[in-house]
C-alpha atoms as a PDB file:
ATOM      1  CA  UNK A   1      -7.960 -32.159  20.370  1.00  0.00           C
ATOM      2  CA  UNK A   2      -9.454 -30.022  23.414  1.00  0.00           C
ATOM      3  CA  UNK A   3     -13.080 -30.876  22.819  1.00  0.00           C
ATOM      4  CA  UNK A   4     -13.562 -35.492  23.423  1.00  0.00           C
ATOM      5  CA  UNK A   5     -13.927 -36.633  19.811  1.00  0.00           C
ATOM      6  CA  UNK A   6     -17.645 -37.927  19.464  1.00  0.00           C
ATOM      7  CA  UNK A   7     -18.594 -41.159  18.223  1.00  0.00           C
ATOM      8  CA  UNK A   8     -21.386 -42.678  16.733  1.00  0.00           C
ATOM      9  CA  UNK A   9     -22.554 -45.889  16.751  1.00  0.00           C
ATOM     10  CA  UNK A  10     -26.010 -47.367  16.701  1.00  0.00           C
ATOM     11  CA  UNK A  11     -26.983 -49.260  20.477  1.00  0.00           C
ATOM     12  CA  UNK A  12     -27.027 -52.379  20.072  1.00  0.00           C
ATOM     13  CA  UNK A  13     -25.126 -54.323  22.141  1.00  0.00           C
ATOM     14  CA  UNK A  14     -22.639 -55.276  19.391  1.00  0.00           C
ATOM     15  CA  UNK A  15     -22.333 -52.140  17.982  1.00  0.00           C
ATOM     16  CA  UNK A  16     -21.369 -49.973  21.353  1.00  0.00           C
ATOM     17  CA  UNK A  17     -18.965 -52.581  21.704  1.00  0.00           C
ATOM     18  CA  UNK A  18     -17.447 -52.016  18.462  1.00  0.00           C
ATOM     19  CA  UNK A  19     -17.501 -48.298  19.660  1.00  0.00           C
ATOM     20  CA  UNK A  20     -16.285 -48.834  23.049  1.00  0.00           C
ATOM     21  CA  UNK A  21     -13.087 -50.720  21.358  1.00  0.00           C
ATOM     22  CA  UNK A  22     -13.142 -47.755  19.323  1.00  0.00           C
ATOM     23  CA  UNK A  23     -12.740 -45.031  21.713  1.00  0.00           C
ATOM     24  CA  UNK A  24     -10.327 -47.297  24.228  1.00  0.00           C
ATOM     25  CA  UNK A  25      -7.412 -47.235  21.285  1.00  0.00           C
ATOM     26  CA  UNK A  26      -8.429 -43.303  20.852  1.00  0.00           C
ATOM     27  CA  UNK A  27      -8.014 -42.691  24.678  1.00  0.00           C
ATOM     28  CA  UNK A  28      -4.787 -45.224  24.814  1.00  0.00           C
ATOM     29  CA  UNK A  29      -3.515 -42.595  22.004  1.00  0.00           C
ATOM     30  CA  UNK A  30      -4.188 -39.678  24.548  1.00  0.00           C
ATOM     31  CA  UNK A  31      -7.400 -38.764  23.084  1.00  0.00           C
ATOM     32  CA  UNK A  32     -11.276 -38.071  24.935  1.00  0.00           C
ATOM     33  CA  UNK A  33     -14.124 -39.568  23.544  1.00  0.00           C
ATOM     34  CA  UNK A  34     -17.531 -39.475  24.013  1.00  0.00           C
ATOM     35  CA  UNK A  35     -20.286 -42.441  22.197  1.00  0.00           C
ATOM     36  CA  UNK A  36     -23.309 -41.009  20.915  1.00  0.00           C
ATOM     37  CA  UNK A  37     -25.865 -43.268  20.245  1.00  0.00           C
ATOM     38  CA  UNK A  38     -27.877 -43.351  16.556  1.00  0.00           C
ATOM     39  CA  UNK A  39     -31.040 -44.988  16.083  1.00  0.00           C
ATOM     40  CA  UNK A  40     -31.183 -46.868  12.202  1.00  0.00           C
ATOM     41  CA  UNK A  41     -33.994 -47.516  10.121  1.00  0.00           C
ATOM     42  CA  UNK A  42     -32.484 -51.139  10.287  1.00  0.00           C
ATOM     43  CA  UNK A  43     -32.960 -50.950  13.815  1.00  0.00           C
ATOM     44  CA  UNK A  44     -35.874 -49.610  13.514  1.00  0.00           C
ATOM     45  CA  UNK A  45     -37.887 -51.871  11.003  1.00  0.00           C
ATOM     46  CA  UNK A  46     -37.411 -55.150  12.378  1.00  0.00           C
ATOM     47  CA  UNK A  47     -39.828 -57.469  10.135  1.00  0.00           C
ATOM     48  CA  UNK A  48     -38.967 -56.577   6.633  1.00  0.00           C
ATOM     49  CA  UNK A  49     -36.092 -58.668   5.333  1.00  0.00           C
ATOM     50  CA  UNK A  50     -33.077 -56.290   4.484  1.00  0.00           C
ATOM     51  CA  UNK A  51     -32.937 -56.797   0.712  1.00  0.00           C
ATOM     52  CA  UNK A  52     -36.380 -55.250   0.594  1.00  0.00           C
ATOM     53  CA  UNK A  53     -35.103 -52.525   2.702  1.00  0.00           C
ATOM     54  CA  UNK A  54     -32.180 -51.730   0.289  1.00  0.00           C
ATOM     55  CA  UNK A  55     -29.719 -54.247   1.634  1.00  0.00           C
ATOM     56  CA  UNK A  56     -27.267 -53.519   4.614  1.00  0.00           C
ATOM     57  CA  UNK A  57     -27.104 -49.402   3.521  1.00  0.00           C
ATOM     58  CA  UNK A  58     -30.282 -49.572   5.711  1.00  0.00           C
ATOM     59  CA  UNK A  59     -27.708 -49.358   8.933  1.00  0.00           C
ATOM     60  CA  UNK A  60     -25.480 -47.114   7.486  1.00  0.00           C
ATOM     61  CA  UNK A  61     -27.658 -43.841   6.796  1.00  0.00           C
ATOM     62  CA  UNK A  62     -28.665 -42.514   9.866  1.00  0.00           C
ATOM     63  CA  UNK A  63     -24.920 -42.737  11.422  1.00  0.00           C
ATOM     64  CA  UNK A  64     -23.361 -41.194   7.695  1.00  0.00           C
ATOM     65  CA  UNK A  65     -26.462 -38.239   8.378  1.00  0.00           C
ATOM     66  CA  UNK A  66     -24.586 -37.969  11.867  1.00  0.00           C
ATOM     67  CA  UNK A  67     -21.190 -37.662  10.358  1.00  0.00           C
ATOM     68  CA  UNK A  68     -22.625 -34.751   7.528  1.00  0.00           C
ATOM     69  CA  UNK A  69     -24.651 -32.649  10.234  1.00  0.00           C
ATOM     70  CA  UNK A  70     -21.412 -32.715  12.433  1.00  0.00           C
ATOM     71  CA  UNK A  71     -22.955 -34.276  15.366  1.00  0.00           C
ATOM     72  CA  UNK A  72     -20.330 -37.043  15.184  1.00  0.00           C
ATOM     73  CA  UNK A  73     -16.638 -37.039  14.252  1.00  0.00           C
ATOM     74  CA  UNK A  74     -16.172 -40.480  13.744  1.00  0.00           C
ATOM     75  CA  UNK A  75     -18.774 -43.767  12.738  1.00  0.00           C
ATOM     76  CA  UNK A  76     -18.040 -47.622  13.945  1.00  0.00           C
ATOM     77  CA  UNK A  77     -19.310 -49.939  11.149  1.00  0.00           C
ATOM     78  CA  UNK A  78     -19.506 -53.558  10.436  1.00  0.00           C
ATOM     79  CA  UNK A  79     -17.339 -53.222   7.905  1.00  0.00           C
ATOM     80  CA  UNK A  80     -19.579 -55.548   5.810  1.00  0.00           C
ATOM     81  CA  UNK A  81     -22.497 -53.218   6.253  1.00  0.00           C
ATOM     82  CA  UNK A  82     -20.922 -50.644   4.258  1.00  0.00           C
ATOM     83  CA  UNK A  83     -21.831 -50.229   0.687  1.00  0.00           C
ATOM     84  CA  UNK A  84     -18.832 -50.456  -2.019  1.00  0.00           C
ATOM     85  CA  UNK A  85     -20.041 -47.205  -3.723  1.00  0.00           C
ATOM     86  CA  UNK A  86     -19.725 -44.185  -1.709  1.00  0.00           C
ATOM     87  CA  UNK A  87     -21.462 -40.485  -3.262  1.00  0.00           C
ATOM     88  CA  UNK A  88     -21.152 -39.013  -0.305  1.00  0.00           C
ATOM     89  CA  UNK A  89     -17.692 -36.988   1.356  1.00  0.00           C
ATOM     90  CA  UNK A  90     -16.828 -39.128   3.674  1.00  0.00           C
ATOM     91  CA  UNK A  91     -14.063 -41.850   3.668  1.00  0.00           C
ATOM     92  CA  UNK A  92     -12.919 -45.190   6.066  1.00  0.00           C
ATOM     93  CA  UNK A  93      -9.774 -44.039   7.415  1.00  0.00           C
ATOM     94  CA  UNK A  94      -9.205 -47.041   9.452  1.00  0.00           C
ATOM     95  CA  UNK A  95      -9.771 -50.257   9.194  1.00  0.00           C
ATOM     96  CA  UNK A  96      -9.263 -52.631  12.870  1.00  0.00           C
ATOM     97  CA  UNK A  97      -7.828 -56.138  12.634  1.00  0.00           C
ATOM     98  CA  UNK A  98     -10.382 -58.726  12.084  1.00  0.00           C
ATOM     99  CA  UNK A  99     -11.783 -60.985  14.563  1.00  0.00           C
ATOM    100  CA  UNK A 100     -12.776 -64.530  12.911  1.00  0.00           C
ATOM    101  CA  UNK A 101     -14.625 -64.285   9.781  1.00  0.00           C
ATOM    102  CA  UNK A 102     -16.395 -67.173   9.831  1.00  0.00           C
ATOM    103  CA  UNK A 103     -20.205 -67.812   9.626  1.00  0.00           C
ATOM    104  CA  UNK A 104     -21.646 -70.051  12.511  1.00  0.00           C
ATOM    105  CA  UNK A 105     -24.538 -72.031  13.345  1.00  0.00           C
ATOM    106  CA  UNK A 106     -26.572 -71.703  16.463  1.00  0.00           C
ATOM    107  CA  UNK A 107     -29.075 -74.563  17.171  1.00  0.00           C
ATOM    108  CA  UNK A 108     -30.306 -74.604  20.618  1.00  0.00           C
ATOM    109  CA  UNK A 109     -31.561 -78.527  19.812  1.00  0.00           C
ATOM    110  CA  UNK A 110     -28.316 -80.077  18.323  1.00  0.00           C
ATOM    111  CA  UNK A 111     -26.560 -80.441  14.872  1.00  0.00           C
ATOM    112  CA  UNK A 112     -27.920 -84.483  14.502  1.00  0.00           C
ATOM    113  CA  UNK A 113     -30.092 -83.104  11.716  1.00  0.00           C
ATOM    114  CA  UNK A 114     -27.107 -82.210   9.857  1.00  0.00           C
ATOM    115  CA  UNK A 115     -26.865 -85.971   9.037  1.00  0.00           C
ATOM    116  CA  UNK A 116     -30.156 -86.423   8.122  1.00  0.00           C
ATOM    117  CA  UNK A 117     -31.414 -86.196   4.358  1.00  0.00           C
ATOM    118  CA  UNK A 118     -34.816 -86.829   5.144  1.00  0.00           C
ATOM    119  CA  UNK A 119     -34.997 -83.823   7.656  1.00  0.00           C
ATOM    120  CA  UNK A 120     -36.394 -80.545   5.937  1.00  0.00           C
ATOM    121  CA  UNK A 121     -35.119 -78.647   8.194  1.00  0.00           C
ATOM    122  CA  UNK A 122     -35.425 -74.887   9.059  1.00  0.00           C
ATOM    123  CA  UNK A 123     -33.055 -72.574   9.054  1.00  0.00           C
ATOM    124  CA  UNK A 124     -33.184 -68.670   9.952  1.00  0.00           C
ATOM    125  CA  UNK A 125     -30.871 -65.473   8.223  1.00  0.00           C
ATOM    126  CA  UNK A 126     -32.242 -62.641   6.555  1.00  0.00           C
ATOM    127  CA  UNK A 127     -28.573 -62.764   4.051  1.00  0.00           C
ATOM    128  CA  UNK A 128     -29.205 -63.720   0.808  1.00  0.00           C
ATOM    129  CA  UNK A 129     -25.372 -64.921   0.573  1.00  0.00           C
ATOM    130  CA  UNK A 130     -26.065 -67.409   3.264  1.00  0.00           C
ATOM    131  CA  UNK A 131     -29.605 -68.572   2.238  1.00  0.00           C
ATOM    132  CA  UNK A 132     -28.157 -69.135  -0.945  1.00  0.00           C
ATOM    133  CA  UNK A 133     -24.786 -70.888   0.209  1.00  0.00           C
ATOM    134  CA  UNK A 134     -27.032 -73.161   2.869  1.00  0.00           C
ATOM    135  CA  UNK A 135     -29.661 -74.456   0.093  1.00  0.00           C
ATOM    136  CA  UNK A 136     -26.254 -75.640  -2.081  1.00  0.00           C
ATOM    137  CA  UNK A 137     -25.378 -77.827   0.684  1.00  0.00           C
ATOM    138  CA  UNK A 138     -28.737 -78.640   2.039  1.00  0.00           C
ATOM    139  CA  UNK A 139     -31.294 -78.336  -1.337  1.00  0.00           C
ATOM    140  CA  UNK A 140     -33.682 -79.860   0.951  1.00  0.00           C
ATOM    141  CA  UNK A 141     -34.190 -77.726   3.859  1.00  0.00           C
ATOM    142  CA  UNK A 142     -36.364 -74.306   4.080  1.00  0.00           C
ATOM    143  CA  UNK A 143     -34.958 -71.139   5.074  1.00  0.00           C
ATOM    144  CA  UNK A 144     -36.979 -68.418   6.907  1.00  0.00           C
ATOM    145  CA  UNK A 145     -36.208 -64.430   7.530  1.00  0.00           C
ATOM    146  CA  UNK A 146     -34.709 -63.537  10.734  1.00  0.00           C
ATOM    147  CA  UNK A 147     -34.425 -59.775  12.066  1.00  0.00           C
ATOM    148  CA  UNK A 148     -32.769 -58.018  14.628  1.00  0.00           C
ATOM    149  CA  UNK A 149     -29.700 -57.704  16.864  1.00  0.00           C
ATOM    150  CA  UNK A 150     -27.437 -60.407  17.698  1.00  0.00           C
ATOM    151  CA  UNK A 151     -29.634 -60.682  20.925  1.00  0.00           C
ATOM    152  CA  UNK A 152     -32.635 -60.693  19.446  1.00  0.00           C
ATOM    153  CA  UNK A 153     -31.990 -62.965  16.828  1.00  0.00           C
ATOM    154  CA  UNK A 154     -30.427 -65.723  19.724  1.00  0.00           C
ATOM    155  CA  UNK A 155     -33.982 -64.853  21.475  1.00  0.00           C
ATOM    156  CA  UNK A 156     -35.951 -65.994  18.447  1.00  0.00           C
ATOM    157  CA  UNK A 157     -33.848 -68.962  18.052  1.00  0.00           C
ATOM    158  CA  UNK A 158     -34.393 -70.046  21.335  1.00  0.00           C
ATOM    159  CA  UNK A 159     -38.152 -69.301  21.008  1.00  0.00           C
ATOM    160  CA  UNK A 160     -39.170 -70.728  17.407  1.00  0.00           C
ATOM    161  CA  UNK A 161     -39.132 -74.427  16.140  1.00  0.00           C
ATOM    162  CA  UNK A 162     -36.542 -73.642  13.797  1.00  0.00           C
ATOM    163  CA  UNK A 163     -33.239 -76.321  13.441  1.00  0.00           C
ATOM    164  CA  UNK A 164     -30.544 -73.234  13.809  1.00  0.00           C
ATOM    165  CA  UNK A 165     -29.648 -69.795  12.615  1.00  0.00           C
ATOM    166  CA  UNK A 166     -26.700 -68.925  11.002  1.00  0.00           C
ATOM    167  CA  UNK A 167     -24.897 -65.872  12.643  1.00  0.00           C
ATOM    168  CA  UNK A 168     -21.252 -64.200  12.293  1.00  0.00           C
ATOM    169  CA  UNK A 169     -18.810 -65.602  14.684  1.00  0.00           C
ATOM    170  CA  UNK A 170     -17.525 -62.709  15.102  1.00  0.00           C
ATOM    171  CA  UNK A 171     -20.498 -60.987  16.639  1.00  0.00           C
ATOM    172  CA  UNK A 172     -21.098 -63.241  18.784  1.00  0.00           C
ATOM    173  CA  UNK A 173     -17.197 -63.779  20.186  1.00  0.00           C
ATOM    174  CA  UNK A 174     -17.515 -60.119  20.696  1.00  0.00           C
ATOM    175  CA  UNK A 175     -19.926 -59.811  23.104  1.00  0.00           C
ATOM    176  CA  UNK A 176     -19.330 -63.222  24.635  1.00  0.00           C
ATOM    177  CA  UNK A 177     -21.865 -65.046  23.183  1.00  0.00           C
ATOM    178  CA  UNK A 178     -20.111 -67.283  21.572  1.00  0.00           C
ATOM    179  CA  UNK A 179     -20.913 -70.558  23.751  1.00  0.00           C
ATOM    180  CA  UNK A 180     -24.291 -70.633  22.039  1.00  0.00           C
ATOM    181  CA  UNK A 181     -22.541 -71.830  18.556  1.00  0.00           C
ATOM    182  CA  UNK A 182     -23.146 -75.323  17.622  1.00  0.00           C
ATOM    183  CA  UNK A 183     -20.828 -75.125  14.889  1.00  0.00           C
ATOM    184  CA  UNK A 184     -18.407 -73.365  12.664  1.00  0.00           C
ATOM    185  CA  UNK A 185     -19.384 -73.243   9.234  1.00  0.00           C
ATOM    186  CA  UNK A 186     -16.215 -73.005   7.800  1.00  0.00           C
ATOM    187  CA  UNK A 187     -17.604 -74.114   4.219  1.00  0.00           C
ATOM    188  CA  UNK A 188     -19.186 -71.030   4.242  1.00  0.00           C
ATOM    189  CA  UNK A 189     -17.802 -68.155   2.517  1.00  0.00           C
ATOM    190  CA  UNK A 190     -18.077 -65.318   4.231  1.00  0.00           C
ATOM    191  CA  UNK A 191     -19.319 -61.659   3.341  1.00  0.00           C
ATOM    192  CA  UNK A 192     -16.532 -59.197   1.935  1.00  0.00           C
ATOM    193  CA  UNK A 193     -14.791 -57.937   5.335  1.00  0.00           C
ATOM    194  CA  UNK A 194     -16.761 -60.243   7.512  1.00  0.00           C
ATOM    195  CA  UNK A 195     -15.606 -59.330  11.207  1.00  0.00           C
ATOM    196  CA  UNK A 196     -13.735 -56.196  10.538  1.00  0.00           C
ATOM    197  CA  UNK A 197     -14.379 -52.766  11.906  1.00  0.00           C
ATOM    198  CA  UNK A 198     -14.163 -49.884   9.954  1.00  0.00           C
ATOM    199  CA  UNK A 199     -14.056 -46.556  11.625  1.00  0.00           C
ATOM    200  CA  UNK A 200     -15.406 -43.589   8.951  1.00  0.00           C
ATOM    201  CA  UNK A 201     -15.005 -39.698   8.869  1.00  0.00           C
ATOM    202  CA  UNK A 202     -15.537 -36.632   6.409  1.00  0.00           C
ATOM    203  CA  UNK A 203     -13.233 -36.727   3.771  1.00  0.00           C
ATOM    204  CA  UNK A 204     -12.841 -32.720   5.004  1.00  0.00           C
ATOM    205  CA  UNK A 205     -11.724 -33.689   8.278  1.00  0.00           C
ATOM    206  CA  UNK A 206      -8.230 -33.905   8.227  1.00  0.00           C
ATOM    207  CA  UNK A 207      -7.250 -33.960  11.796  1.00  0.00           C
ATOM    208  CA  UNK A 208      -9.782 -36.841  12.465  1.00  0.00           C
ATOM    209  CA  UNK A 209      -8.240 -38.884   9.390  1.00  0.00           C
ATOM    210  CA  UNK A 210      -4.490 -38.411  11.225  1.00  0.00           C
ATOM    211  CA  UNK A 211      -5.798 -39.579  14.378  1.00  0.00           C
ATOM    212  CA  UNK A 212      -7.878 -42.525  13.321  1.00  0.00           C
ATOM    213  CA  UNK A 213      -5.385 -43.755  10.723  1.00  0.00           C
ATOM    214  CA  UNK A 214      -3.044 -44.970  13.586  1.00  0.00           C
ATOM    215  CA  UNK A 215      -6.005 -47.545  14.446  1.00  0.00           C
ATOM    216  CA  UNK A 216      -5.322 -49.040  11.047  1.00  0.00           C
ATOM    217  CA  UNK A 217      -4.152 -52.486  10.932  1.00  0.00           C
ATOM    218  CA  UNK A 218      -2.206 -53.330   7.662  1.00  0.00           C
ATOM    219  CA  UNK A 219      -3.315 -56.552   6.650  1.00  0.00           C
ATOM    220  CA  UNK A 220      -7.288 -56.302   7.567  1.00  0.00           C
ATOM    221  CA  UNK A 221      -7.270 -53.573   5.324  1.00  0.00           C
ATOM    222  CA  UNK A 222      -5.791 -54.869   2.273  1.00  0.00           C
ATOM    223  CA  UNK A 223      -7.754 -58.493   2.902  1.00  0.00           C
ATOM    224  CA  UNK A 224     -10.815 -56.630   3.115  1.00  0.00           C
ATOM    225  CA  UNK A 225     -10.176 -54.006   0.353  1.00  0.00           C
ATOM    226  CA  UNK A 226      -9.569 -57.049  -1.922  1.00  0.00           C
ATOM    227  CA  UNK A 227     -13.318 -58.552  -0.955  1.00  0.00           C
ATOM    228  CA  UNK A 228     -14.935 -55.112  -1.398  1.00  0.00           C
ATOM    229  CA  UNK A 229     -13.539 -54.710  -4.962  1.00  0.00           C
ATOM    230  CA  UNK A 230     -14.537 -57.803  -6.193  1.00  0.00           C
ATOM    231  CA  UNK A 231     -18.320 -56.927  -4.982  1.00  0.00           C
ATOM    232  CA  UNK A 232     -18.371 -53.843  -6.049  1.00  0.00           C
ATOM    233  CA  UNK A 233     -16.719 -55.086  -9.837  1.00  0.00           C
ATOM    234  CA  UNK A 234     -19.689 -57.647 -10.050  1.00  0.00           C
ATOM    235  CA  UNK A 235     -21.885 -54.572  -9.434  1.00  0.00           C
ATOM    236  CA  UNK A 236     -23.413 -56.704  -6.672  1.00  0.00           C
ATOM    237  CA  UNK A 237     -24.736 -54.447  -3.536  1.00  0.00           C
ATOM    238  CA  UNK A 238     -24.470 -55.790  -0.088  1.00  0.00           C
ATOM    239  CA  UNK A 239     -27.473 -58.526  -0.365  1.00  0.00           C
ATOM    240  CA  UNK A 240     -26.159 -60.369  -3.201  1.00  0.00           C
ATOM    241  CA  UNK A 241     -25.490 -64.040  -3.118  1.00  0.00           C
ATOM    242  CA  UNK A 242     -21.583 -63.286  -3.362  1.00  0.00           C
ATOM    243  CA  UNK A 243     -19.078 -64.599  -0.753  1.00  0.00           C
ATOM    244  CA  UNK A 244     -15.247 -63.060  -0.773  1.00  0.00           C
ATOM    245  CA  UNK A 245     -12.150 -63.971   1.625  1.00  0.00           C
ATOM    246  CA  UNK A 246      -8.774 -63.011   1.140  1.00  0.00           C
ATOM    247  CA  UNK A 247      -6.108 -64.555   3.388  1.00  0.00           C
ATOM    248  CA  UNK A 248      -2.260 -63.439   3.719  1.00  0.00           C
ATOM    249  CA  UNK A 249       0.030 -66.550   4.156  1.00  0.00           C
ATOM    250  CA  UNK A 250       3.724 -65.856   3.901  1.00  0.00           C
ATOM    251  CA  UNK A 251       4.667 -63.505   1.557  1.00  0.00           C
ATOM    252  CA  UNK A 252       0.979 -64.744  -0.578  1.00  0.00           C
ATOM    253  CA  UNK A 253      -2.824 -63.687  -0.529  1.00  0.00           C
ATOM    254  CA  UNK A 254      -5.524 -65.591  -1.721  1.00  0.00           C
ATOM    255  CA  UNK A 255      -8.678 -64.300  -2.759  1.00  0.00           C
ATOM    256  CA  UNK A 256     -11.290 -66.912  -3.142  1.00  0.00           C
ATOM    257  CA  UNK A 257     -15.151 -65.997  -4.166  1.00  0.00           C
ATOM    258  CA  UNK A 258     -18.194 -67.353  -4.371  1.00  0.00           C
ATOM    259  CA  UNK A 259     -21.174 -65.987  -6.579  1.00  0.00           C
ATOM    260  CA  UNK A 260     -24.763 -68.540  -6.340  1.00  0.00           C
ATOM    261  CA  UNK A 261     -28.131 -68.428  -7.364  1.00  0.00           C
ATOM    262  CA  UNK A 262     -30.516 -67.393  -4.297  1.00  0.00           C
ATOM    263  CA  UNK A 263     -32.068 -71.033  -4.245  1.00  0.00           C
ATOM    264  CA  UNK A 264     -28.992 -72.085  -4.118  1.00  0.00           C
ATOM    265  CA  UNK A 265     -28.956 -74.206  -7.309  1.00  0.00           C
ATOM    266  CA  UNK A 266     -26.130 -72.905  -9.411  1.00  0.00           C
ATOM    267  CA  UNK A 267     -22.962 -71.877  -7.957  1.00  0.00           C
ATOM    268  CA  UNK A 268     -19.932 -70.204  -9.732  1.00  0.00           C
ATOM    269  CA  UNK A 269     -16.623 -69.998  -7.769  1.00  0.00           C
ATOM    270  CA  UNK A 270     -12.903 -68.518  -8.217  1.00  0.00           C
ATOM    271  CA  UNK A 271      -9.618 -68.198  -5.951  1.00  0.00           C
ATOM    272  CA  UNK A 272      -6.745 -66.495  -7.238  1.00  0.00           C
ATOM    273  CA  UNK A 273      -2.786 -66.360  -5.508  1.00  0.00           C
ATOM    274  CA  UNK A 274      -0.966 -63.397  -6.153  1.00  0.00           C
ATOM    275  CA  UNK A 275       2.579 -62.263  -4.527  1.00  0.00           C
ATOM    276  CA  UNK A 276       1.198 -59.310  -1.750  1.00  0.00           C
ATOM    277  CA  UNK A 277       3.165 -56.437  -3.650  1.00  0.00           C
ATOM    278  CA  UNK A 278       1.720 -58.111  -6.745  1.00  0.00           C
ATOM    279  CA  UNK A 279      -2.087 -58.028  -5.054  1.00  0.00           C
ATOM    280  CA  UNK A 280      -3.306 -54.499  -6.277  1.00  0.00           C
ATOM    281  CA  UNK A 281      -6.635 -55.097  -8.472  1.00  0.00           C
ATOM    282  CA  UNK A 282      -7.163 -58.288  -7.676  1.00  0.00           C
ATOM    283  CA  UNK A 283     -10.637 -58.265  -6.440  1.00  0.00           C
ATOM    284  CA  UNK A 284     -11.812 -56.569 -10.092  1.00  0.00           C
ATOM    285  CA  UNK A 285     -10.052 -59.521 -12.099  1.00  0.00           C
ATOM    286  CA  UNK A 286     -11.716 -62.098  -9.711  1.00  0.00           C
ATOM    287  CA  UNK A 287     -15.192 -60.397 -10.307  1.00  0.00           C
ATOM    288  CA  UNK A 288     -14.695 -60.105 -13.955  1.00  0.00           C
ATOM    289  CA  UNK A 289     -13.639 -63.948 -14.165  1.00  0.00           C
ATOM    290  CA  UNK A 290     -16.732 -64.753 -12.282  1.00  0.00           C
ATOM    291  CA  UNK A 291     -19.198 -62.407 -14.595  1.00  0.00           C
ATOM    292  CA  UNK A 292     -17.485 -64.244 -17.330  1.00  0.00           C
ATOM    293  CA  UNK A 293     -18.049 -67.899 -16.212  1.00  0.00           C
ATOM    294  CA  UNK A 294     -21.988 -66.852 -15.838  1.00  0.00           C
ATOM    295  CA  UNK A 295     -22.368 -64.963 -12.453  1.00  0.00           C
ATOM    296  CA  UNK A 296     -23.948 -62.061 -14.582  1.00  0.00           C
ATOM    297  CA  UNK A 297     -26.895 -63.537 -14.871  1.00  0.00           C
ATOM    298  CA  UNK A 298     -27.836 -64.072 -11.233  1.00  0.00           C
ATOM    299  CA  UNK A 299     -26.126 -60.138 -10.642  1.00  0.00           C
ATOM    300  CA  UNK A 300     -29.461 -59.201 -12.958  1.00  0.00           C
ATOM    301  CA  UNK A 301     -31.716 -61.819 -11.498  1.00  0.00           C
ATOM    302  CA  UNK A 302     -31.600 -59.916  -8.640  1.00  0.00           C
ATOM    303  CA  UNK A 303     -31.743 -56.371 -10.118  1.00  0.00           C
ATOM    304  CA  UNK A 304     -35.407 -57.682 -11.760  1.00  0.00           C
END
């Protein structure tokens, strides 16, 4: 290309990291970039807990209106912040190997409450999934809405008299923050494509889709592609109570899922081995078999 290809990423700290990773691979393939920043309504709004706002899509808008207009050639995404249904022309070309997937727990005063049953403690996320995945474990402590950027979040942390906050380890490895988690919750199932990066263009754009596909890596994509058809089978947007990992060992993936109540009280859960060439559709058999076992009815719990 003779003009730098332009991408877009919101300005957080995380997120121009994402794109700064972004555009290092493009230049390493002999390409010029240029990050233009994109201000969210998610970054924008930072009191009303996301499910009100229309779940994680919230994020997403402002950088796909980028992408439409032309202003952009290329968005960097949490890959988990993307919806599964996509109207509009524009397609993930790439998705980046994952960094680790796991849900964490940052609590500036200690863990020792942990151990406790007689400690209703506090805990902060604004993710439904997690909220509901905590109260299973710990039916006794309260959960309260957190907003922001990974920054601001670790700011309120610091500042309330909350027990912890649950944040991705990924986000926080990322932009070396990641001395500030107390532990790993590796209980926790994590949101479909947790930790990956997905780098999106027009569908039209065919040059941009030959360039960006070489930033692909193999078995992020088909991991994650599992956990996003599962979600989107159970017809369960991005602030459902639904938890999806998929995991290549050997010549095997596993796809193991977890579909709760919000409160936390009723949990349904599923894992499935398949041979990789065997893998296709595995994520909509999963989702069906949790429907089936009773994970409808929280699906239209929350559409009430």
């Amino acid at each position: 290309m003779s003009k730098p290809i332009k991408i877009g990423t919101r300005d957080s700290e995380l997120a121009t990291w994402q794109a700064k990773t972004v555009a290092s691979k493009l230049q390493g393939l002999g390409h010029e970039t240029e990050i233009v920043f994109i201000k969210s309504d998610g970054d924008l709004d930072l009191t009303t807990p996301l499910p009100e706002m229309g779940g994680k899509g919230v994020f997403t808008k402002a950088l796909d209106d980028a992408l439409l207009d032309g202003r952009i050639d290329v968005a960097v995404h949490s890959y988990k912040d993307l919806p599964t249904k996509n109207p509009l022309p524009l397609v993930v070309s790439a998705v980046m190997e994952r960094e680790d997937p796991r849900d964490s727990l940052v609590a500036p005063k200690g863990i020792e409450f942990l151990d406790d049953e007689s400690v209703s403690a506090i805990i902060a996320t604004s993710s439904n999934r997690r909220k509901a995945q905590w109260l299973h474990r710990y039916p006794n402590h309260q959960i309260t809405n957190i907003r922001g950027n990974v920054n601001t979040r670790l700011r309120k942390t610091e500042e309330n008299n909350w027990n912890g906050a649950i944040f991705a380890a990924a986000g926080l490895k990322r932009i070396n923050l990641d001395h500030h988690i107390a532990q790993y919750l590796d209980w926790m199932v994590p949101a479909p494509a947790q930790g990956a990066m997905a780098v999106m263009v027009r569908d039209s754009d065919e040059e941009m889709i030959t360039i960006t596909k070489n930033l692909n890596h193999r078995e992020t994509e088909l991991c994650t592609r599992l956990e996003r058809e599962l979600l989107n089978e159970m017809e369960a947007g991005c602030s459902a109570p639904v938890g999806a990992f998929a995991q290549i060992e050997g010549k095997d993936i596993t796809l193991y899922a977890v579909a709760l109540t919000i409160d936390g009280s009723l949990q349904y859960d599923i894992e499935i081995t398949k041979p990789i060439e065997e893998a296709e559709g595995t994520g909509r058999v999963a989702g069906r078999k949790l429907l089936e076992q009773g994970a409808a009815k929280l699906v239209e719990e929350l559409r009430k």
